[in-house]
Each structure stands twice: as C-alpha cells, then as structure tokens.
Protein backbone atom coordinates (compact mmCIF):
# COMPACT_ATOMS: atom_id res chain seq x y z
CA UNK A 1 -50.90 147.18 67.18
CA UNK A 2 -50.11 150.52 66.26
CA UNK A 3 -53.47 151.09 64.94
CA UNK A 4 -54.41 151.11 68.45
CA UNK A 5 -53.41 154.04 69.35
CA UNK A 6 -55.82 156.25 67.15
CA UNK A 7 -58.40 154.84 69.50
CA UNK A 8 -59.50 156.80 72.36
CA UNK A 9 -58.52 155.53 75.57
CA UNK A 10 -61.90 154.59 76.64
CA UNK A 11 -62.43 152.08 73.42
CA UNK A 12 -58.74 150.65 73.85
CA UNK A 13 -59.43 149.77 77.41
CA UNK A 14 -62.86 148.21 77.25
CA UNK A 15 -61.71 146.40 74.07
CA UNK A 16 -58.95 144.95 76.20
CA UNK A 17 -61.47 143.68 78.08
CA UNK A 18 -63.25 141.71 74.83
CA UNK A 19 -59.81 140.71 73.85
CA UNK A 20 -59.60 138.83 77.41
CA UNK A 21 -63.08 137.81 77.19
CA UNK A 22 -62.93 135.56 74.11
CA UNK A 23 -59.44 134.25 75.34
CA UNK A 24 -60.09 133.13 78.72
CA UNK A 25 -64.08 132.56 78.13
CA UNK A 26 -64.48 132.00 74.41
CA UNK A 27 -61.78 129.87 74.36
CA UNK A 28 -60.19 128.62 77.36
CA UNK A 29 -63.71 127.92 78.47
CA UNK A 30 -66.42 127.53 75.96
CA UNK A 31 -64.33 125.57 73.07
CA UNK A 32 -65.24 122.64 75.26
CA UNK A 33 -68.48 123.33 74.56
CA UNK A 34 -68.78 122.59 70.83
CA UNK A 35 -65.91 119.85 71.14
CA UNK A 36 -67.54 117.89 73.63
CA UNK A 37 -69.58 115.79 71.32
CA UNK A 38 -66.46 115.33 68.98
CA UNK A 39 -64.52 114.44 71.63
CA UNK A 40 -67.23 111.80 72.96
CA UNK A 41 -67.29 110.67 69.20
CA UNK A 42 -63.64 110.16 69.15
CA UNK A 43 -62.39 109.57 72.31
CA UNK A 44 -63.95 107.36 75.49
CA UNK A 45 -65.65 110.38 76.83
CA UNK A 46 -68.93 109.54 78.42
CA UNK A 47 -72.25 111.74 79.82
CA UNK A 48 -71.30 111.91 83.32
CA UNK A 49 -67.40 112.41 82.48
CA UNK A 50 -68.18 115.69 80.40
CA UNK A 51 -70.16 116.59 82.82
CA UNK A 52 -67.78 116.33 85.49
CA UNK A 53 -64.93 117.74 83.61
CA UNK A 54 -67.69 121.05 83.04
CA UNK A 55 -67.90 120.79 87.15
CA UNK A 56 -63.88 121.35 87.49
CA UNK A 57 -63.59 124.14 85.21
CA UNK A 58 -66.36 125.91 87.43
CA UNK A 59 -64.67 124.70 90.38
CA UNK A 60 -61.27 126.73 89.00
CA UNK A 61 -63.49 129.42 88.17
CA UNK A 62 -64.68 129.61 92.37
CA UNK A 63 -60.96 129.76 93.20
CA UNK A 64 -60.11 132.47 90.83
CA UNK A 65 -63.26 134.63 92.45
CA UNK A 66 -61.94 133.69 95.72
CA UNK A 67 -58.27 135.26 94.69
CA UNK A 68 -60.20 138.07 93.13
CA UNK A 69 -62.39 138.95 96.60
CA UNK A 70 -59.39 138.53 98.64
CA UNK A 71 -56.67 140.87 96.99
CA UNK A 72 -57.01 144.30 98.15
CA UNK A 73 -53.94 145.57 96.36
CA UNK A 74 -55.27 146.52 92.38
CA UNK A 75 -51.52 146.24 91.35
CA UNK A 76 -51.63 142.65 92.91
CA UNK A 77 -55.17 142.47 90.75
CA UNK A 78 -53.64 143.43 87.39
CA UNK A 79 -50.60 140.98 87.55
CA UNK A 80 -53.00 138.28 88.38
CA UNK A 81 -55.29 139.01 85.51
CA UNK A 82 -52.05 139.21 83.20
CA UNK A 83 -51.21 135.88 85.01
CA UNK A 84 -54.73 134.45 84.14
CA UNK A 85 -54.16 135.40 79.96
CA UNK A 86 -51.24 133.33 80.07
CA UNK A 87 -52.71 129.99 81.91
CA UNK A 88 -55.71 130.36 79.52
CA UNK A 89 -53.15 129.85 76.71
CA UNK A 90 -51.18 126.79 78.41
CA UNK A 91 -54.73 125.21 79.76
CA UNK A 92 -56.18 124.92 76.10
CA UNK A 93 -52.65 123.89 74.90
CA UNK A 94 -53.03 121.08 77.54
CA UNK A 95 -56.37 119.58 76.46
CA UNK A 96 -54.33 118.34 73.43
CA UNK A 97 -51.20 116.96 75.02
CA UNK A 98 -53.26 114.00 76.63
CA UNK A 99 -55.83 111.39 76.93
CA UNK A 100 -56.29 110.99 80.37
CA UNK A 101 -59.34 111.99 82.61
CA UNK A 102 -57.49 113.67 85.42
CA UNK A 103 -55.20 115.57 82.75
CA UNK A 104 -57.96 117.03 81.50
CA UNK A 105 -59.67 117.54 84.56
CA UNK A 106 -56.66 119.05 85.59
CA UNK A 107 -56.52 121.46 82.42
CA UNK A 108 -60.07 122.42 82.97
CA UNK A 109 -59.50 123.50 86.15
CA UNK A 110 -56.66 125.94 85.08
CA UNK A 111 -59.24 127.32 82.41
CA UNK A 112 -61.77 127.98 85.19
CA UNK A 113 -59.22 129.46 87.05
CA UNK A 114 -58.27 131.98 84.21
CA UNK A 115 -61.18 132.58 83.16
CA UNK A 116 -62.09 134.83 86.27
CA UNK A 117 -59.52 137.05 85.24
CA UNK A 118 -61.27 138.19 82.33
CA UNK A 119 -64.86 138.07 84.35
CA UNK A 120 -63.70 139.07 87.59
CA UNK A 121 -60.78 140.76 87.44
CA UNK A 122 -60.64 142.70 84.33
CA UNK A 123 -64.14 143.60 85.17
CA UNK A 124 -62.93 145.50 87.94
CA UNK A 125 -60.21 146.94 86.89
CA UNK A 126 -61.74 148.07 83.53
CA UNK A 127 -64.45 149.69 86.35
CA UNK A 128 -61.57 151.44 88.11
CA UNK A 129 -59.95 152.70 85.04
CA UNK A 130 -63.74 154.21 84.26
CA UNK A 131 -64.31 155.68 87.43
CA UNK A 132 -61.32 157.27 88.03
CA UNK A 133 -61.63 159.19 84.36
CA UNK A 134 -65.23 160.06 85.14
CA UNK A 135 -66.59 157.65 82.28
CA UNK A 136 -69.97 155.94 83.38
CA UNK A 137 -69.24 153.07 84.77
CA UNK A 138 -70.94 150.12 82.50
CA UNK A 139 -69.78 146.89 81.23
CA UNK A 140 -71.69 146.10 78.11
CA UNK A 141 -69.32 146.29 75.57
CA UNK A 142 -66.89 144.32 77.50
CA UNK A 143 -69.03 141.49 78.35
CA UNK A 144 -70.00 141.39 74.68
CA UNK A 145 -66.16 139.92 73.94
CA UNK A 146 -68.05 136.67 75.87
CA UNK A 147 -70.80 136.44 73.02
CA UNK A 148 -68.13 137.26 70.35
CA UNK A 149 -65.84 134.13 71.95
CA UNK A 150 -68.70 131.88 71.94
CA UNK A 151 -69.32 132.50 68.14
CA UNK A 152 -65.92 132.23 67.28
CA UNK A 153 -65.35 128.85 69.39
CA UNK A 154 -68.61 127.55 67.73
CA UNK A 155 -67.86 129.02 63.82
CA UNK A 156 -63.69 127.78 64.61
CA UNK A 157 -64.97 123.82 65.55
CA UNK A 158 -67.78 124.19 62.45
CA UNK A 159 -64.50 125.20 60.08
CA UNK A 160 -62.33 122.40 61.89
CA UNK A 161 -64.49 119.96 61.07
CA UNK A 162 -64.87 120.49 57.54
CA UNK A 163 -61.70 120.16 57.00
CA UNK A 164 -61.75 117.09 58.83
CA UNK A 165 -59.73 118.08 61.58
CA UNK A 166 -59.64 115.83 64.94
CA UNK A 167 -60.52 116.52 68.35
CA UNK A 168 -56.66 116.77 69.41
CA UNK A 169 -56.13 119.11 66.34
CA UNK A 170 -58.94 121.26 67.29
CA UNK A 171 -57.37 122.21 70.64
CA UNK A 172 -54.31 123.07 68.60
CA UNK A 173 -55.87 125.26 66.27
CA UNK A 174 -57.83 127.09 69.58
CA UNK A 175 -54.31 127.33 71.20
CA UNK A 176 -52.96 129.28 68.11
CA UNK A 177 -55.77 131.29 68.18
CA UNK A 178 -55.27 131.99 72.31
CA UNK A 179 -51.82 133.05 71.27
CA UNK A 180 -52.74 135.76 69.15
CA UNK A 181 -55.48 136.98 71.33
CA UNK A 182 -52.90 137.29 74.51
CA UNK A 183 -51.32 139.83 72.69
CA UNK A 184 -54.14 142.61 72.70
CA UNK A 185 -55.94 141.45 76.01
CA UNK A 186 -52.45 141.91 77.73
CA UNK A 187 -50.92 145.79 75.97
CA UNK A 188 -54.27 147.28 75.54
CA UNK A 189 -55.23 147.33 79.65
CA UNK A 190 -53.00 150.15 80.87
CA UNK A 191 -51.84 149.59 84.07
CA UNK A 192 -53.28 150.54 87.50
CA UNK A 193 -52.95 154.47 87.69
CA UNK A 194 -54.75 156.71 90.52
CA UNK A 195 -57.89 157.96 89.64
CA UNK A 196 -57.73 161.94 88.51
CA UNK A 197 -58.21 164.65 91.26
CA UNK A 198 -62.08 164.51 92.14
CA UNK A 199 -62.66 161.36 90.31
CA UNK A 200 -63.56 159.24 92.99
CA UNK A 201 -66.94 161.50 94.70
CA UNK A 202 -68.91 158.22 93.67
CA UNK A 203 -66.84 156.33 96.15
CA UNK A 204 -68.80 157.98 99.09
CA UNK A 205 -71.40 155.93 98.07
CA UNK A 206 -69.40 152.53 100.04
CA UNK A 207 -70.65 154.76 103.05
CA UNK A 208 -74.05 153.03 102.62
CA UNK A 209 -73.43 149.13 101.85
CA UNK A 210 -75.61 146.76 101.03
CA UNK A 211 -78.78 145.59 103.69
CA UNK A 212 -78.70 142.18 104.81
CA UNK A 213 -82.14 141.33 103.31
CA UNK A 214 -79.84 142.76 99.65
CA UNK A 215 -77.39 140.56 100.15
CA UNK A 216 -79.04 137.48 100.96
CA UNK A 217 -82.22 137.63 98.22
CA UNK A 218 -79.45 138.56 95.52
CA UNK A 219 -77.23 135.97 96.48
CA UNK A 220 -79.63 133.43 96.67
CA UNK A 221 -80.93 134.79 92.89
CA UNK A 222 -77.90 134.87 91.49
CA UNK A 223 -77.20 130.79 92.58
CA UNK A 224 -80.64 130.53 90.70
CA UNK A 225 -78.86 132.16 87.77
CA UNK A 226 -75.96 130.39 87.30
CA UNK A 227 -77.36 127.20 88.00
CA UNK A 228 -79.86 127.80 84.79
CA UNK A 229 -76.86 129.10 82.75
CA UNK A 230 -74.74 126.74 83.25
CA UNK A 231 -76.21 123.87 81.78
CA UNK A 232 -77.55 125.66 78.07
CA UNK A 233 -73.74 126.63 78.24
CA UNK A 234 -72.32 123.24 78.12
CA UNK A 235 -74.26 120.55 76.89
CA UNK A 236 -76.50 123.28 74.13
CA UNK A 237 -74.59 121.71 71.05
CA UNK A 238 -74.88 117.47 72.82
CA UNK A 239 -78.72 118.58 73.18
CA UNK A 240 -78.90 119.38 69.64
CA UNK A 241 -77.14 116.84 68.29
CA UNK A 242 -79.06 114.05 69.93
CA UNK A 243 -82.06 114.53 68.03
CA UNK A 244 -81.86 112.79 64.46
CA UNK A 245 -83.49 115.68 63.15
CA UNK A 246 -81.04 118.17 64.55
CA UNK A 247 -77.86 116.38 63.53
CA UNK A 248 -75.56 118.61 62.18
CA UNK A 249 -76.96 121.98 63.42
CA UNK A 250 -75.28 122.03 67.34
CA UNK A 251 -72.49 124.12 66.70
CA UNK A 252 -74.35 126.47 64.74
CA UNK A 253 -76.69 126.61 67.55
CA UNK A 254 -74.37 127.42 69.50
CA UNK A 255 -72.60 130.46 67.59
CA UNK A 256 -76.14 132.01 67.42
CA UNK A 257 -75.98 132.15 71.26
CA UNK A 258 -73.14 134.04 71.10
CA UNK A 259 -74.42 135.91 68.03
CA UNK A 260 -77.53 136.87 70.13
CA UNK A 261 -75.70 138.02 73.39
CA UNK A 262 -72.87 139.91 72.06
CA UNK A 263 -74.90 143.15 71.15
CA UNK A 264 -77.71 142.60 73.30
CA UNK A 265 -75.49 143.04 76.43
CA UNK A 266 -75.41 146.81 75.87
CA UNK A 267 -79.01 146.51 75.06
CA UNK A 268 -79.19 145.64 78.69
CA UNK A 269 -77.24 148.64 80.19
CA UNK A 270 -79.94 150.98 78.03
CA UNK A 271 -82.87 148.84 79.46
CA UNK A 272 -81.85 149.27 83.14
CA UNK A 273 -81.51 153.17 82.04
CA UNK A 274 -85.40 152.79 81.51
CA UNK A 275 -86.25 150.46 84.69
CA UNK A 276 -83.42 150.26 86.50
CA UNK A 277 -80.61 146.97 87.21
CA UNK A 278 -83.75 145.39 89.33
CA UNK A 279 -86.40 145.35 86.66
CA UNK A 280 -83.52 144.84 83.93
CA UNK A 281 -82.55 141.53 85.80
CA UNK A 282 -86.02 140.21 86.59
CA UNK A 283 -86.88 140.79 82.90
CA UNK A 284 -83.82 139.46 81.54
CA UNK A 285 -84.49 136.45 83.82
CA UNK A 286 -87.61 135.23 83.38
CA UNK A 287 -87.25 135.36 79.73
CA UNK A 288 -84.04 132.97 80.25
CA UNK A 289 -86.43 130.79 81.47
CA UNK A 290 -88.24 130.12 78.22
CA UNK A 291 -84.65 130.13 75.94
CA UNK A 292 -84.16 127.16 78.68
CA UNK A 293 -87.03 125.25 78.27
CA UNK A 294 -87.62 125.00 74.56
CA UNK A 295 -85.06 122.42 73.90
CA UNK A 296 -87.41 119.76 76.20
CA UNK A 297 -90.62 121.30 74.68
CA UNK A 298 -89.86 121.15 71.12
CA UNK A 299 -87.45 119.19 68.85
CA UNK A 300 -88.32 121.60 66.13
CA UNK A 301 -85.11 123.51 64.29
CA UNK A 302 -87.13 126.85 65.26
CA UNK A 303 -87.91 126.17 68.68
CA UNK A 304 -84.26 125.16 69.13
CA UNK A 305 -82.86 128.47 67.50
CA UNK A 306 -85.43 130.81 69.41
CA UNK A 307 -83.73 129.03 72.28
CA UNK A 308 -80.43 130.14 71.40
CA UNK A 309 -81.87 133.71 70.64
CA UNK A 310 -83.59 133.50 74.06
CA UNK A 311 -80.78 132.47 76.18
CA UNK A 312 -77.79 133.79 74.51
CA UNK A 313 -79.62 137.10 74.77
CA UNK A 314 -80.39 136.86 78.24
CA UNK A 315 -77.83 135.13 80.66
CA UNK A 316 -74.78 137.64 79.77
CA UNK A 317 -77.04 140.28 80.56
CA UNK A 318 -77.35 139.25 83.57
CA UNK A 319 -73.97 138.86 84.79
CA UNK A 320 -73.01 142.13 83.41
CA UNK A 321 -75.94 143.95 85.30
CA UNK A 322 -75.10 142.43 88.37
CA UNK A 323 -71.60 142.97 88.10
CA UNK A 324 -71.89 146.27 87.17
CA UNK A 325 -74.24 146.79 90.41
CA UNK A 326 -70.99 145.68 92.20
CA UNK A 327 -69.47 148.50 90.87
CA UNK A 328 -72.01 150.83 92.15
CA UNK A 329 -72.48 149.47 95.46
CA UNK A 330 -67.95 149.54 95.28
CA UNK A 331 -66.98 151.76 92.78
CA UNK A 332 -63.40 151.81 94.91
CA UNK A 333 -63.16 147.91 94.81
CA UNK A 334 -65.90 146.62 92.90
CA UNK A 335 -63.90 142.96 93.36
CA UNK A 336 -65.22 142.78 97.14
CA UNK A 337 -68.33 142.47 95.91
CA UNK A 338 -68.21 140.77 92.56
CA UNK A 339 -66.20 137.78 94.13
CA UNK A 340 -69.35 137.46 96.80
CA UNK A 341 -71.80 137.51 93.98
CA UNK A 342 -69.60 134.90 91.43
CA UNK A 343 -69.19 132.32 94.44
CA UNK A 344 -72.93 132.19 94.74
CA UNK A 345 -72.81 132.20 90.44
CA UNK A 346 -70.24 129.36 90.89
CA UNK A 347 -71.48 127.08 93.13
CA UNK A 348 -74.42 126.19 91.43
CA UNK A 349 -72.18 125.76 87.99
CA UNK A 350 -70.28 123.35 90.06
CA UNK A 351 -73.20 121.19 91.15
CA UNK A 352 -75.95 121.44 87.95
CA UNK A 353 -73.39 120.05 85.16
CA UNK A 354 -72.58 116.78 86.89
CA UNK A 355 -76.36 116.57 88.09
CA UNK A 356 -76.89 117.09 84.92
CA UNK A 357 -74.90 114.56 82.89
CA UNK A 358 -75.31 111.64 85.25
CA UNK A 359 -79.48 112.53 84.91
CA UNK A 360 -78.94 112.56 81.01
CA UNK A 361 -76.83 108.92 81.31
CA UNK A 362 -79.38 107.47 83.05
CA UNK A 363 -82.46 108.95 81.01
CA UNK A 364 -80.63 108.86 77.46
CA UNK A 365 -81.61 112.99 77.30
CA UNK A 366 -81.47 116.21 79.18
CA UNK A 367 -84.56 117.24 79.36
CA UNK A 368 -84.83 116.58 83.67
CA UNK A 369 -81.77 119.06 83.81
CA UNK A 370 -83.51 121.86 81.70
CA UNK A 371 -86.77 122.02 83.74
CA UNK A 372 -84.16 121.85 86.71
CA UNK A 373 -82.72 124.79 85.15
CA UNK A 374 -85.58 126.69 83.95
CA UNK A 375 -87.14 126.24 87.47
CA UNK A 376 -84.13 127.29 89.02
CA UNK A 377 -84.00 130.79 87.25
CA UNK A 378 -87.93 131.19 87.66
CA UNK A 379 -87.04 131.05 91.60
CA UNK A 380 -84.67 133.67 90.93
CA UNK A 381 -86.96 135.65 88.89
CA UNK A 382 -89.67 135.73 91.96
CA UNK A 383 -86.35 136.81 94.60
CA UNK A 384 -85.28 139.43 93.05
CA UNK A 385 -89.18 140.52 92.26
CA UNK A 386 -89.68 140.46 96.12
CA UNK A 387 -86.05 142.25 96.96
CA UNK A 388 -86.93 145.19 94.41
CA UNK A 389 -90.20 145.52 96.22
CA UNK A 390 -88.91 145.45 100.11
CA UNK A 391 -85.21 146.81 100.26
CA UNK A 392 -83.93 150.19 100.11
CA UNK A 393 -80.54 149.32 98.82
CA UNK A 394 -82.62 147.66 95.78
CA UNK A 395 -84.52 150.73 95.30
CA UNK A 396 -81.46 152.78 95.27
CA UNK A 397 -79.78 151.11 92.76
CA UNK A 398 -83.04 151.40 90.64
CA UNK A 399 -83.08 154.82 90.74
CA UNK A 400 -79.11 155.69 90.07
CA UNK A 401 -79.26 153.29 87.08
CA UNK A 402 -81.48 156.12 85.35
CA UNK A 403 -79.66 159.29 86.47
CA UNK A 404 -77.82 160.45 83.07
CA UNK A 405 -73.88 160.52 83.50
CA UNK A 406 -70.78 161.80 80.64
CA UNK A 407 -69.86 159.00 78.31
C-alpha cells in the first residue's frame, strides 16, 4: 500500500472509488450474474427464482439510495460507505453458507444495499473531495471500476470453472477476492475534510435548482434507463447460454461488457465536452437500444458480441453522466439529488427482472423482456430529446458541460 502514496491525491481518491466499485458492484452484485446459470445447473434454482432474487438485490440497492438522499451529515456519508465495503464482503460470503431461497434472498438484499455505497455514496463524496480542491468534477474513471468488476466477475467464474470448481466454491473464491479489495476501497478515500478557501464558488449554482418540467422528464428517462439495463445485466450470460450454438461463450460475453464500458465511460465525459450531458445521454441511449435488441434478433456469435460492445459501452455511461449532472445541479450535496435520480433507476430494476424471468419461464426465452427493454430505453431516448429542447435547466447543463475547467 505504500506504493500509494507516490500517487497524486487526485488518482488515489478516484481509484478508491474503482476499488469500491468492483467490490460492492463487480462482486457483491454482478458475480450473480455469471453464476446464475451454474447455480440453476447445480442447485434447484429456477427462471422466475433468479429473477426474483435479481429483484431483492435492487430492492437493497433502493434502500441504500434512500439512506444516501436522506443523510445530510458527509461524515455520517463516509462511515456508511465504509459500512457498505464491509456488508459487500459478508453478503457474498453468505451466498455460500446456504441453500435456502430466503437466505439468499436475504444476502442479495445486503449486496444491493452495499452496493449504493460505491454508486451513491462514494460518488458523492469522491465529487466533494473534487470540488473542494478545484479538480473538475467528473466521474469517468471511477465508474470505470464497474466495467473492470464485471470483467473480473465474468474472467474469475470462466477460471472457476475450469478448474471445476462448484457454485458454493465460487462464492468462496469471490469472497477472498472482496477481502482483498476492502483493503484499498476503504484507506485510499481520505476522509471528509472542508473544501479549501474559495473552493466552493460552484456551489452558488444550488441557487438555481432544477425546473419541474427537469425533474419530471429526467426522472421518468432515467426509469426508462434502468429498466433496459437491468435485464442485459442479469440474465446476458442465461441468454447466451440457451442457444445450442452459444453454449459455452456467456461468461465471456459477459466480460466483454465490462471490457467495453470500462474505458468508454471517460469516453463519455469527453463526448458531453462536445454536445453537452443532454446530447451525450440521448446518444448513449438510443444506441443501448440496439446492444439490447440483438440478442432476440440474431443468434449469431457476432450479433451477440456487438451486443455486449453495444451495451456494455453504453449503460455506464449513462449513469455516470447523470450522476455527474447531480453534481452540477449540487456540487455541495450531490447525494440530494443522486438518491432522487437512483430511486427512479431502481424501481424499474426492481420490477423488469422478475417480469422478466417469469415471461422467459413461460415462453422458454427472453426475447419478450428485451423488446420490453429496448422499448423502454427508446421512450427514454425521445424524453430526454424533448427536455433538451424545452427546459432551461437542460440547456444549462448543456452548455457548462463544454466550458473548459483545471484537471
């Protein structure tokens, strides 16, 4: 850890940040992912139940972006995201100890819980941190830590099962690996400081908040989002491996997702440089739609790998532009707003995996629950379109996404 400290401060805290996100995402949340057709192989796991277990850990994930939107205090903030690291360790260590449905409903709760921390609440923090030392105030590289988790859940099962490892071993191996991620994620985010003298002039901007018609359009989009992100996120690598053709090639699937939206989240911050958070979210969006799609167009191995590209390119962008337009529209709490926007974000993950799993039971595929998705995010698309085109606060954002700032 020493090594650390010949980073500047600016790389040590955002990589704090990754640290957290492949713990509580890439692992706590997304190991599930690749393990949920080994655990249907091996265990009694049906359709519907995985999909219902998916529905709790987004359920956890609401109450954690409640906690975050309610605490005003960003001490009380920073021991709750050092609280989340440690239940993403214990939740994944849980998933082995048992057999039983509500167990593991119960452990995927806890993950959904934690894994706001590293969303929600190290988000902001790693915002305040920024703001107060007069760094611009973007998120890319630490939402990339998401991408990086979801390759290294999807390359860690791949390895697992090569060397024959079971479903209850996997978990084990992920909890050793939680373990050693703690470590960083916790020393590496300083604690809460105040910001230097004449750091905070952006914060007159909470003078002007958000219009009505914002709120409501972007809310409404952003349910759109996570309703279409959701389900490529948990049943990508049971969609794969359902076609006889395909066998084999889920997991890898999957860690080209996170291959494709680790870097390209910071590919997003310099698009919305060029055309602003609006026009980098509408793009980002309606390209999502097609990475959607393809799985129920195509059985192809290229059409289902220029899905991953598509979608693991797209959907992180989005979260970290819109959580990083929290952070302009709050740059002294960017939580009050990010806990809005993820309850809209949450709700729909709640609903579209156990629509989608009791469609796929009673179809024998999930191809209903993509064009659900891709229409979903389409509809979101053509909201945020309209918002850019009638609201100020819209406009405004669009145009201080391109004014230069010091890095």
């Amino acid at each position: 850890m020493t090594a650390s400290f010949a980073l500047p401060p600016r790389y040590r805290v955002l990589l704090a940040g990754v640290f957290s996100q492949i713990l509580c995402i890439g692992v706590a949340r997304f190991a599930y992912t690749p393990l949920l057709p080994v655990m249907q192989q091996q265990t009694w796991l049906s359709d519907a139940q995985g999909g219902w277990l998916a529905a709790l850990n987004y359920a956890g994930y609401m109450l954690g972006a409640l906690a975050a939107a309610s605490i005003h205090s960003i001490r009380l903030k920073d021991t709750l995201y050092r609280i989340t690291l440690l239940l993403a360790v214990v939740s994944t260590a849980g998933m082995a100890l048992t057999e039983s449905f509500w167990l593991w409903a119960a452990m995927r709760f806890i993950a959904g819980f934690s894994s706001s921390g590293a969303m929600l609440l190290a988000s902001g923090l790693i915002l305040h941190w920024l703001i107060g030392h007069r760094q611009r105030g973007e998120l890319g590289i630490h939402f990339a830590g998401l991408g990086i988790g979801i390759l290294v859940a999807a390359l860690a099962v791949e390895l697992m099962l090569y060397l024959a490892l079971g479903w209850r071993a996997q978990w084990w191996g992920f909890t050793a690996l939680a373990a050693v991620l703690l470590l960083p994620a916790w020393r590496w985010l300083p604690r809460p400081e105040k910001p230097l003298a004449g750091a905070a002039g952006s914060a007159a901007r909470e003078a002007t908040p958000p219009t009505r018609t914002f709120m409501r359009l972007m809310l409404a989009a952003y349910f759109c989002a996570g309703y279409g992100y959701v389900i490529s996120a948990t049943f990508i690598v049971a969609i794969v491996e359902r076609e006889p053709l395909l066998a084999g090639a889920g997991n890898w699937t999957f860690a080209l997702v996170g291959l494709a939206a680790a870097p390209t989240v910071m590919l997003w911050d310099l698009v919305a440089r060029r055309i602003g958070y609006l026009g980098a979210l509408i793009t980002a969006m309606s390209v999502q739609v097609v990475g959607i799609l393809l799985p129920a167009l195509t059985a192809s191995l290229a059409g289902v790998l220029l899905s991953a590209v598509l979608y693991g390119g797209t959907f992180l962008g989005c979260v970290s532009l819109v959580l990083t337009m929290a952070g302009r529209l709050y740059p002294k709490s960017p939580a009050r707003l990010m806990g809005r926007m993820t309850l809209a974000y949450g709700l729909a993950q709640i609903a579209a995996p156990a629509l989608t799993g009791m469609l796929a039971e009673a179809t024998g595929h999930y191809d209903l629950g993509l064009w659900l998705a891709g229409g979903f995010v389409a509809l979101g698309a053509v909201l945020l379109a309209w918002l850019r085109r009638v609201d100020r606060t819209a406009q405004r954002l669009d145009a201080e996404a391109k004014i230069p700032m010091a890095d």
